[in-house]
PDB file of N, CA and C in Angstrom:
ATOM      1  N   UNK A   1       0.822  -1.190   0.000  1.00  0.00           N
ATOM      2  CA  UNK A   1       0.000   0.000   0.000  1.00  0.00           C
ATOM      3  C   UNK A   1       0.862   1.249   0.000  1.00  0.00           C
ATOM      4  N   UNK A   2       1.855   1.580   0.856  1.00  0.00           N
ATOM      5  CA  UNK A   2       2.478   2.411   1.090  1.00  0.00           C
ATOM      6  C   UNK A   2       3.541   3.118  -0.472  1.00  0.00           C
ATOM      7  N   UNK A   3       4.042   1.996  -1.007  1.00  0.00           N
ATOM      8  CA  UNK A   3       4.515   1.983  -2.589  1.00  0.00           C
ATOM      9  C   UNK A   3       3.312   2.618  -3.870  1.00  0.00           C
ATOM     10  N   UNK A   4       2.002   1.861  -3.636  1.00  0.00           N
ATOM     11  CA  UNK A   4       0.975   2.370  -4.467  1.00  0.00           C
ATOM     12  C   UNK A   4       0.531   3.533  -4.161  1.00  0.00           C
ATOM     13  N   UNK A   5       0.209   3.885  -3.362  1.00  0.00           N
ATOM     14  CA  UNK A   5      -0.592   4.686  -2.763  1.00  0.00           C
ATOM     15  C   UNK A   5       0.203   6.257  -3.209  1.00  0.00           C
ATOM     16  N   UNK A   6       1.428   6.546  -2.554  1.00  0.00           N
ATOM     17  CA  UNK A   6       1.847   7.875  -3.110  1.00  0.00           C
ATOM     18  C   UNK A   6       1.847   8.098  -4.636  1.00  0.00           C
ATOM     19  N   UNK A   7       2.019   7.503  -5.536  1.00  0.00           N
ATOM     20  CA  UNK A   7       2.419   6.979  -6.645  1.00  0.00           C
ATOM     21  C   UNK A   7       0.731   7.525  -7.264  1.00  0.00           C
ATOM     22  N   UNK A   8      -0.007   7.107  -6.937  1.00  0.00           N
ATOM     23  CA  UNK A   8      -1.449   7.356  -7.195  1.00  0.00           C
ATOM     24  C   UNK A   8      -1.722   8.925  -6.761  1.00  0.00           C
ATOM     25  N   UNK A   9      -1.555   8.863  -5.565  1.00  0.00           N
ATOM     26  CA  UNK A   9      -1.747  10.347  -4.536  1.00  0.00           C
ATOM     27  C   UNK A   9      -0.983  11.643  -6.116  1.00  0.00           C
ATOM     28  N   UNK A  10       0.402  11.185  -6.303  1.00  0.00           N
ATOM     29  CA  UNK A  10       1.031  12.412  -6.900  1.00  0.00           C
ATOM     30  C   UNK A  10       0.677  12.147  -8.161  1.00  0.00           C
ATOM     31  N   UNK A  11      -0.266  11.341  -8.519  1.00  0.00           N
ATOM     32  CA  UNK A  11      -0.847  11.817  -9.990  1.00  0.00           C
ATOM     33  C   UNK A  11      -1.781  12.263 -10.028  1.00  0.00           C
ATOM     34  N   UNK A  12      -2.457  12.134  -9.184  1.00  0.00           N
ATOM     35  CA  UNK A  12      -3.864  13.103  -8.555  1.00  0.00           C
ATOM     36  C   UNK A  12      -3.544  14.597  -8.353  1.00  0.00           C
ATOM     37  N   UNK A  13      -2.649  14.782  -7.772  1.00  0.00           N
ATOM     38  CA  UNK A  13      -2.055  15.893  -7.250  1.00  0.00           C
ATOM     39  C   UNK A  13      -1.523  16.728  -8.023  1.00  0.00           C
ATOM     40  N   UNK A  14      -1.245  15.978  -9.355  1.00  0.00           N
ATOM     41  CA  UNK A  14      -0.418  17.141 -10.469  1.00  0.00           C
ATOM     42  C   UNK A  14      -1.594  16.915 -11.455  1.00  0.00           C
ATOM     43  N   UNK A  15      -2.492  16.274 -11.739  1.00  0.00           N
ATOM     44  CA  UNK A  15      -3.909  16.782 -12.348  1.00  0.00           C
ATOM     45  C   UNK A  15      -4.538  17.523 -11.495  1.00  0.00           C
ATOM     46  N   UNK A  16      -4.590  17.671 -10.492  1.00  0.00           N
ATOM     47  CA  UNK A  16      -5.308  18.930  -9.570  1.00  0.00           C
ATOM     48  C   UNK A  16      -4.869  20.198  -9.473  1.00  0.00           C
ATOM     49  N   UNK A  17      -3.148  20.008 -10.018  1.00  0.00           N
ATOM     50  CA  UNK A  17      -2.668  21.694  -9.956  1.00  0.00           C
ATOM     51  C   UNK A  17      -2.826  21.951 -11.400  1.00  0.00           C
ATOM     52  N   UNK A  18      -3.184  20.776 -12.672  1.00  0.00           N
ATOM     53  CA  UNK A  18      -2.988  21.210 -14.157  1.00  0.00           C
ATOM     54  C   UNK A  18      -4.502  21.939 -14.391  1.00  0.00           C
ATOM     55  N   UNK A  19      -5.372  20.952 -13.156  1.00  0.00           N
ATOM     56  CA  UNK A  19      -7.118  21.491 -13.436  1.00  0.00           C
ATOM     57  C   UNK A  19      -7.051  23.026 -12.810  1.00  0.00           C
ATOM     58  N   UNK A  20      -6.348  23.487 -11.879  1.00  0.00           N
ATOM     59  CA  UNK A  20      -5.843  24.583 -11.110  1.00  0.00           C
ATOM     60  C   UNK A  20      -5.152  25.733 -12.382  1.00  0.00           C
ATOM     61  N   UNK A  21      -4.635  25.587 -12.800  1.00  0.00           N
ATOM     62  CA  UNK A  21      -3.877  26.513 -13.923  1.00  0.00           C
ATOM     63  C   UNK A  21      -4.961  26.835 -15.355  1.00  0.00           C
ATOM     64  N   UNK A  22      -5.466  25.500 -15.392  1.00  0.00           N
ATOM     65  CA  UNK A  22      -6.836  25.902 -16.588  1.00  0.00           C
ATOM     66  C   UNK A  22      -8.086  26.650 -15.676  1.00  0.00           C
ATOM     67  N   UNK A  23      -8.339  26.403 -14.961  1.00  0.00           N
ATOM     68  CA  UNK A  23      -8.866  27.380 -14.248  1.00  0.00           C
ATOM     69  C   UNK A  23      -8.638  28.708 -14.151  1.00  0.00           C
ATOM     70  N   UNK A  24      -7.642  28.474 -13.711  1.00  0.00           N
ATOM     71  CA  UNK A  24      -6.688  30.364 -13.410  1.00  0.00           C
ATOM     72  C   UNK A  24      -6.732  31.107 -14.935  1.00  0.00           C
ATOM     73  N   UNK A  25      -6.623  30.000 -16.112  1.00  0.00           N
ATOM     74  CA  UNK A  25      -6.396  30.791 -17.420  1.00  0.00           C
ATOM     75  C   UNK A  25      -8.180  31.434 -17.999  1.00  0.00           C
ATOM     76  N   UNK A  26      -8.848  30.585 -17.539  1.00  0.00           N
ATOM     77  CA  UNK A  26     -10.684  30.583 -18.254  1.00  0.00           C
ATOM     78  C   UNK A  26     -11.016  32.032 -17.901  1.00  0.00           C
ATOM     79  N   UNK A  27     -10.271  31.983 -16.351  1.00  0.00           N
ATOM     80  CA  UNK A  27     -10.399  33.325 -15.886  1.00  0.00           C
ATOM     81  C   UNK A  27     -10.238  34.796 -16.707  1.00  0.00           C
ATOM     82  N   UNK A  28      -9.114  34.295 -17.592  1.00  0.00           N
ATOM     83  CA  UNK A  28      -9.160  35.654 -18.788  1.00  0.00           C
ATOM     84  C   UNK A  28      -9.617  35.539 -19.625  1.00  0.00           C
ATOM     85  N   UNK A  29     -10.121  33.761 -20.376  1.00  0.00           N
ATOM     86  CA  UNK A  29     -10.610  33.982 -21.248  1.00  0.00           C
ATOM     87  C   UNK A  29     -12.036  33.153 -21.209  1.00  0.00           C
ATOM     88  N   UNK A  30     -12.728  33.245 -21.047  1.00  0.00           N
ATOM     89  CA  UNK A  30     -13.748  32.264 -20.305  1.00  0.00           C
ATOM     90  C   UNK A  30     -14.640  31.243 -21.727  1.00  0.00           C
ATOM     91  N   UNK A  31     -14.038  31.889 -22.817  1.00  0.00           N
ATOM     92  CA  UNK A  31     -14.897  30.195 -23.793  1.00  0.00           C
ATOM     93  C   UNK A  31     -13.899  29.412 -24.064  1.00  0.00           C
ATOM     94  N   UNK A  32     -12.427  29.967 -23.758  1.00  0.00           N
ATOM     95  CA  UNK A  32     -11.730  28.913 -24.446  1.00  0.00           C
ATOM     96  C   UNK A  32     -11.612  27.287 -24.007  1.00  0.00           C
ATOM     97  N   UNK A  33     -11.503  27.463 -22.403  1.00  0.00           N
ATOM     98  CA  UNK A  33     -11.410  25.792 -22.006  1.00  0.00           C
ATOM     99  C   UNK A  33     -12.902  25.493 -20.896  1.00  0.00           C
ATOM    100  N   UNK A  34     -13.672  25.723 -21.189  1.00  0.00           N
ATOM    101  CA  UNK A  34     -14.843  25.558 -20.354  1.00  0.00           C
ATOM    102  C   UNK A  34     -14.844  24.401 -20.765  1.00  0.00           C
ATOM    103  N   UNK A  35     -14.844  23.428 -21.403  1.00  0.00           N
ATOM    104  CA  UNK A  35     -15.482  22.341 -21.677  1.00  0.00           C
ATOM    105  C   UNK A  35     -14.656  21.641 -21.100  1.00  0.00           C
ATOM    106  N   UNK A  36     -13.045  21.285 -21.615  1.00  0.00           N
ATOM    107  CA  UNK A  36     -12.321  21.114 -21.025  1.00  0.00           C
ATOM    108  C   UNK A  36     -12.090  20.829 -19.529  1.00  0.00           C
ATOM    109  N   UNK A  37     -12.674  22.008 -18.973  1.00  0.00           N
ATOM    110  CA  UNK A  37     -12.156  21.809 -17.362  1.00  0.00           C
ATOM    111  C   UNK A  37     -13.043  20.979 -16.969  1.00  0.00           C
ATOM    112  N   UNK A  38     -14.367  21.008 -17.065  1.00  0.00           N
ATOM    113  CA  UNK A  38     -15.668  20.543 -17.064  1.00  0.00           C
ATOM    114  C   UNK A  38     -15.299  19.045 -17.145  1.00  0.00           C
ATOM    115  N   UNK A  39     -14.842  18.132 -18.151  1.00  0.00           N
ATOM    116  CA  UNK A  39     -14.675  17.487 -18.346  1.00  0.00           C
ATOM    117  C   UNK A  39     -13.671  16.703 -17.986  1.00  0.00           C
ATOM    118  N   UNK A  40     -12.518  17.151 -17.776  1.00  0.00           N
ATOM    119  CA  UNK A  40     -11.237  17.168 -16.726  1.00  0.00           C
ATOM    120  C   UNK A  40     -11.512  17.164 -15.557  1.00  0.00           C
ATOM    121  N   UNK A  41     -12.651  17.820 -14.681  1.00  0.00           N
ATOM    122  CA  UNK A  41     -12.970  18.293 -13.425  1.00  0.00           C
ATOM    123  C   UNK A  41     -13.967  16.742 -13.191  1.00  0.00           C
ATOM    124  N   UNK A  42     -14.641  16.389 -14.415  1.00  0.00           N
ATOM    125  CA  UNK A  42     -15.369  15.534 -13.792  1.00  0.00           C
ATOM    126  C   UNK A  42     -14.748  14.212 -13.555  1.00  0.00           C
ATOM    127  N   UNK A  43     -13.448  13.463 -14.489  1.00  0.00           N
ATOM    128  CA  UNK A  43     -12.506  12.835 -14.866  1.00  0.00           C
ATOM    129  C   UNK A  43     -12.146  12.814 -13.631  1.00  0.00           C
ATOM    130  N   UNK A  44     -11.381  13.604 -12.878  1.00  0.00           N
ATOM    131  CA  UNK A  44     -10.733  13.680 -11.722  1.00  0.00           C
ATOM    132  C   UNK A  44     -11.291  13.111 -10.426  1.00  0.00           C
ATOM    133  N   UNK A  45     -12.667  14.024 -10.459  1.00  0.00           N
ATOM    134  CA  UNK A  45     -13.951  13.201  -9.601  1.00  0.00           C
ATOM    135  C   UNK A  45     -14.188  11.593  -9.449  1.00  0.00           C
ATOM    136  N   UNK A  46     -14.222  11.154 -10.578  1.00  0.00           N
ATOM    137  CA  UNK A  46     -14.043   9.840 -10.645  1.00  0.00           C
ATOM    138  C   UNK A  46     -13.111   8.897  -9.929  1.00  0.00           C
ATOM    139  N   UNK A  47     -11.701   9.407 -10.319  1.00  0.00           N
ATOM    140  CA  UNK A  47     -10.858   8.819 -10.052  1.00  0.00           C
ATOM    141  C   UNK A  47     -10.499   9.024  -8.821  1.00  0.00           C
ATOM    142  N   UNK A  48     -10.855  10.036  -7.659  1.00  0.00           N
ATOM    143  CA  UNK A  48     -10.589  10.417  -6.960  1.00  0.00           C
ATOM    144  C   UNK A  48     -11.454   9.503  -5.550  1.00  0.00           C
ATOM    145  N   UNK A  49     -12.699   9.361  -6.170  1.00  0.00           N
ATOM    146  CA  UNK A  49     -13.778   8.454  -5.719  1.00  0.00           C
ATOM    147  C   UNK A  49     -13.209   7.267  -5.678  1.00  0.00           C
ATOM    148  N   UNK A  50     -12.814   6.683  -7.128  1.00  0.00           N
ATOM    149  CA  UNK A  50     -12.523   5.512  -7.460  1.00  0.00           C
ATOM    150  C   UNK A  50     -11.131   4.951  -6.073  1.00  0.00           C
ATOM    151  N   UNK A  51     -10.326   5.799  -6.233  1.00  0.00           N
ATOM    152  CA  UNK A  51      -9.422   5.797  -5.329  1.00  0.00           C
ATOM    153  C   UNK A  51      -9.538   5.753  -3.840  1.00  0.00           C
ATOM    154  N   UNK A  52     -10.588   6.710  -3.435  1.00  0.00           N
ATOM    155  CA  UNK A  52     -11.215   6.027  -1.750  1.00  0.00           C
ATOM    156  C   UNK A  52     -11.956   4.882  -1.755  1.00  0.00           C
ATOM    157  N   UNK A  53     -12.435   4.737  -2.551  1.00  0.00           N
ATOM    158  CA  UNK A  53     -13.545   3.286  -2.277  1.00  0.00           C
ATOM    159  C   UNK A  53     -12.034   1.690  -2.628  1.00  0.00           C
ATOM    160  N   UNK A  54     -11.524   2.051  -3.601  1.00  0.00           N
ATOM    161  CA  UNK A  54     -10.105   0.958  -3.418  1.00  0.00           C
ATOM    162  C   UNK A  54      -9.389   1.244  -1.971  1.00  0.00           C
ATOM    163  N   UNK A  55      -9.073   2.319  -1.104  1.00  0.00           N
ATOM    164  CA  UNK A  55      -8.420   2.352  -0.389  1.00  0.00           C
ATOM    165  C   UNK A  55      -9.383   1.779   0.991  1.00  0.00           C
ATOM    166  N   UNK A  56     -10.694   2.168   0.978  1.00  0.00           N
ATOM    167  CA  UNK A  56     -11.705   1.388   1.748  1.00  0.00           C
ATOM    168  C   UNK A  56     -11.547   0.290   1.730  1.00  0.00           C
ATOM    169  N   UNK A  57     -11.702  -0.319   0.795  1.00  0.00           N
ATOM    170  CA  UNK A  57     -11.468  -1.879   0.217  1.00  0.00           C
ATOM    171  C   UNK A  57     -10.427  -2.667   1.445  1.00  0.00           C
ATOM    172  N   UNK A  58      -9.180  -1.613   1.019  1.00  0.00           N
ATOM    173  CA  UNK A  58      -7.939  -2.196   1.349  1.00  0.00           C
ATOM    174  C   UNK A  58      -7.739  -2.000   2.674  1.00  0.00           C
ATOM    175  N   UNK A  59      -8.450  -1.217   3.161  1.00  0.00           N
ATOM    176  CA  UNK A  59      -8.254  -0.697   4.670  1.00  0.00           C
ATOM    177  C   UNK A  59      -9.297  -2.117   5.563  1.00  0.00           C
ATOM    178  N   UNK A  60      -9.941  -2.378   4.866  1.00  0.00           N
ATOM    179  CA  UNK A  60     -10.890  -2.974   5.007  1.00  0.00           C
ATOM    180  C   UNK A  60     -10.590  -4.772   5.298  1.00  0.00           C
ATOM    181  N   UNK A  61      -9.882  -5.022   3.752  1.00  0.00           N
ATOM    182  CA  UNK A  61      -9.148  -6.026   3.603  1.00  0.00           C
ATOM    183  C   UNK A  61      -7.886  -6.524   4.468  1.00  0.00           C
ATOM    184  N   UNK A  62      -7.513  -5.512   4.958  1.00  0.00           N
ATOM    185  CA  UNK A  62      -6.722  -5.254   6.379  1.00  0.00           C
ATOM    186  C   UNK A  62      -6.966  -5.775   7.475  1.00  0.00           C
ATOM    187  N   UNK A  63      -7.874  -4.758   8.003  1.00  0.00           N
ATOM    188  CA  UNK A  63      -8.583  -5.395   8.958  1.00  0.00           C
ATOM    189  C   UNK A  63      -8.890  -6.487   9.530  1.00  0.00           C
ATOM    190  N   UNK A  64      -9.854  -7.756   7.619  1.00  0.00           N
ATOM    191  CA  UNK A  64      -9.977  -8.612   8.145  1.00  0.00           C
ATOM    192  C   UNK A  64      -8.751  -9.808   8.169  1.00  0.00           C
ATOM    193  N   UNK A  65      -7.789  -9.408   7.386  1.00  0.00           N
ATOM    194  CA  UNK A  65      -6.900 -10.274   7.737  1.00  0.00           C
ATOM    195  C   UNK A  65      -5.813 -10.395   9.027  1.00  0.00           C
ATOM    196  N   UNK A  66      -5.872  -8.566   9.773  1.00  0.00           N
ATOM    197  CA  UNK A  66      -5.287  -9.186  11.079  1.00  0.00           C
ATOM    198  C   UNK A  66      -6.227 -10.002  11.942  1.00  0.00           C
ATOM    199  N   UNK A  67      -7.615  -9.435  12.091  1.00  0.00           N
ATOM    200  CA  UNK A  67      -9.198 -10.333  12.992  1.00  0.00           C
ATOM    201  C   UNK A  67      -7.835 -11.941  12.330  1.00  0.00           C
ATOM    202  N   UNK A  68      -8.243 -12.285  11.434  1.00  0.00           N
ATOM    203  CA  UNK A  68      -7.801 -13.906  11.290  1.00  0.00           C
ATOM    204  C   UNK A  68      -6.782 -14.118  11.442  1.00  0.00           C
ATOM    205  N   UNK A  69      -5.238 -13.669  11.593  1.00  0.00           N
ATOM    206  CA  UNK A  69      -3.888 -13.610  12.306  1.00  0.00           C
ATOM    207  C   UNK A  69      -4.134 -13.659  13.110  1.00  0.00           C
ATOM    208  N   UNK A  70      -4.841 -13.228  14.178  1.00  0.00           N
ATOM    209  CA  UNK A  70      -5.199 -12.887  15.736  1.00  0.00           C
ATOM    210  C   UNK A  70      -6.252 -14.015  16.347  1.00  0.00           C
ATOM    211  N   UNK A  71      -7.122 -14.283  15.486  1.00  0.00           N
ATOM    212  CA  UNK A  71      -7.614 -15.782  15.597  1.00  0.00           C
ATOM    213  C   UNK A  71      -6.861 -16.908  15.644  1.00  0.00           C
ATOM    214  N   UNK A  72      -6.289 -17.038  14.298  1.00  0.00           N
ATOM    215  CA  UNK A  72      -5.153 -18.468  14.371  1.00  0.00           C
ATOM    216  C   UNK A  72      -4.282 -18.321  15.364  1.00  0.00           C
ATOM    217  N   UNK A  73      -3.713 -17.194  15.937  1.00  0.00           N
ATOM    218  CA  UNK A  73      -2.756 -16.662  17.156  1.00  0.00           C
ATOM    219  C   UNK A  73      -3.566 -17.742  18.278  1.00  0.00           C
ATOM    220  N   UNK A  74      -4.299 -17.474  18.829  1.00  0.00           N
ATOM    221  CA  UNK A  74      -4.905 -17.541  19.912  1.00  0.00           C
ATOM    222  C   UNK A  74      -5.256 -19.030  19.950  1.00  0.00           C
ATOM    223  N   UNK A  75      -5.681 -19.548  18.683  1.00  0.00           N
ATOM    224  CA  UNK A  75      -5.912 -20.997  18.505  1.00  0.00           C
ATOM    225  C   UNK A  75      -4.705 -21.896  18.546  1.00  0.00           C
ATOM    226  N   UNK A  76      -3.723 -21.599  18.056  1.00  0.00           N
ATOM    227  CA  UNK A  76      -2.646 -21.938  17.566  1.00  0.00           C
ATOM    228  C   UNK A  76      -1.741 -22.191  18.883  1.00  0.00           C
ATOM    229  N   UNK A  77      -1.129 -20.966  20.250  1.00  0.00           N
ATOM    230  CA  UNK A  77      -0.451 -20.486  20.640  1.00  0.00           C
ATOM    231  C   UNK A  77      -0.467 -21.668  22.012  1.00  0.00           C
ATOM    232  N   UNK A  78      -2.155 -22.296  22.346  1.00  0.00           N
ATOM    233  CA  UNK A  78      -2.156 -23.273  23.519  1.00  0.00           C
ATOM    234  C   UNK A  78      -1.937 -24.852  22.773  1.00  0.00           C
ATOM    235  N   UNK A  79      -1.777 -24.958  21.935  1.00  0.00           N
ATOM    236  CA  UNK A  79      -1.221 -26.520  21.205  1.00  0.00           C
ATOM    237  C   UNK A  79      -0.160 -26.192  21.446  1.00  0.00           C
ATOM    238  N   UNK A  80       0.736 -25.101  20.863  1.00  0.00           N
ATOM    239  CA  UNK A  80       2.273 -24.717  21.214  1.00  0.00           C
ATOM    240  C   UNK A  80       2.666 -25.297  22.412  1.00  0.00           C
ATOM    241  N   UNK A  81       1.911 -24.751  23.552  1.00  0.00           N
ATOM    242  CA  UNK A  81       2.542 -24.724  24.413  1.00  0.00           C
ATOM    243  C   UNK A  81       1.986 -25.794  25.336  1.00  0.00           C
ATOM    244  N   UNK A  82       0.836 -26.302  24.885  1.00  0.00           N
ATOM    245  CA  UNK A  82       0.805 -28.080  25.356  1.00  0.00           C
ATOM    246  C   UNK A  82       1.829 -29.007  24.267  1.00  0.00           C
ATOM    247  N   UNK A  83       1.961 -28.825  23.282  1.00  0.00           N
ATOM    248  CA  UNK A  83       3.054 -29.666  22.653  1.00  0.00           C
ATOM    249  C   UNK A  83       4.921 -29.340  23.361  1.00  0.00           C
ATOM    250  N   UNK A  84       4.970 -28.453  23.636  1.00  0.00           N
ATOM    251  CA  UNK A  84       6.056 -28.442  24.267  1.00  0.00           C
ATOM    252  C   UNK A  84       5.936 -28.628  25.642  1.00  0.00           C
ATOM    253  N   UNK A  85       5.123 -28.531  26.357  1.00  0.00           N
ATOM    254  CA  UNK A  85       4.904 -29.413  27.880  1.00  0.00           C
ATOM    255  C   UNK A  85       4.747 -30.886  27.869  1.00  0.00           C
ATOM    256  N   UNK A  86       4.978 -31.070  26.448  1.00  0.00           N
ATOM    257  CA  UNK A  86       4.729 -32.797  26.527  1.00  0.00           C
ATOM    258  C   UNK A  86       6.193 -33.196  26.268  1.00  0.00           C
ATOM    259  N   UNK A  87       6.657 -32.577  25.510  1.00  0.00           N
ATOM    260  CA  UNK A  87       7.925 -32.987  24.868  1.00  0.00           C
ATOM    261  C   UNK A  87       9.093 -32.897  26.069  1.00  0.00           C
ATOM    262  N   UNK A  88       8.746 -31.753  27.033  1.00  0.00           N
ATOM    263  CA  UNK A  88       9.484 -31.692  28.330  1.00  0.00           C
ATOM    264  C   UNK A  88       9.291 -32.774  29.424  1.00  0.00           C
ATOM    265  N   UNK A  89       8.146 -33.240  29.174  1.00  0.00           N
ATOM    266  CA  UNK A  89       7.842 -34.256  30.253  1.00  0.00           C
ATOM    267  C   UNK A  89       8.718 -35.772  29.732  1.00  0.00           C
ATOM    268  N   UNK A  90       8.622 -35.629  28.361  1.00  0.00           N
ATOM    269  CA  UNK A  90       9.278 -37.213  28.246  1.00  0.00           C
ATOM    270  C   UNK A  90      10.824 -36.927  28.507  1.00  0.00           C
TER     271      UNK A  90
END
């Protein structure tokens, strides 16, 4: 996550300052990129969405795999340590 995640973050981040600069320009000229931003603006939306609901996912997917590390832990940890109270006794 930590590898993907910025990697994603700074392409978001430099379409948000490119949607930022077409913005700043419409400002002087206001028919030239209206459609453009519009369309760029909504593009971004998407992906931006798209990108929390994967990171939900994963946050998510997280979660349930420590719950089941922490299960098998607990199941696991008193055989351990009755199998080695046996092995001490012989």
């Amino acid at each position: 996550m930590q590898g993907i995640e910025p990697k994603f973050h700074n392409s978001l981040t430099e379409r948000m300052e490119y949607y930022r600069y077409l913005l700043k320009e419409t400002t002087d000229d206001p028919q030239s990129h209206g459609f453009d931003i519009i369309s760029h603006t909504s593009e971004l939306l998407e992906l931006y969405e798209d990108y929390l609901n994967n990171k939900k996912q994963l946050e998510k997917s997280i979660k349930n795999y420590k719950q089941y590390h922490n299960d098998l832990r607990k199941i696991l940890t008193p055989k351990l340590r009755e199998l080695k109270r046996r092995k001490e006794k012989k």
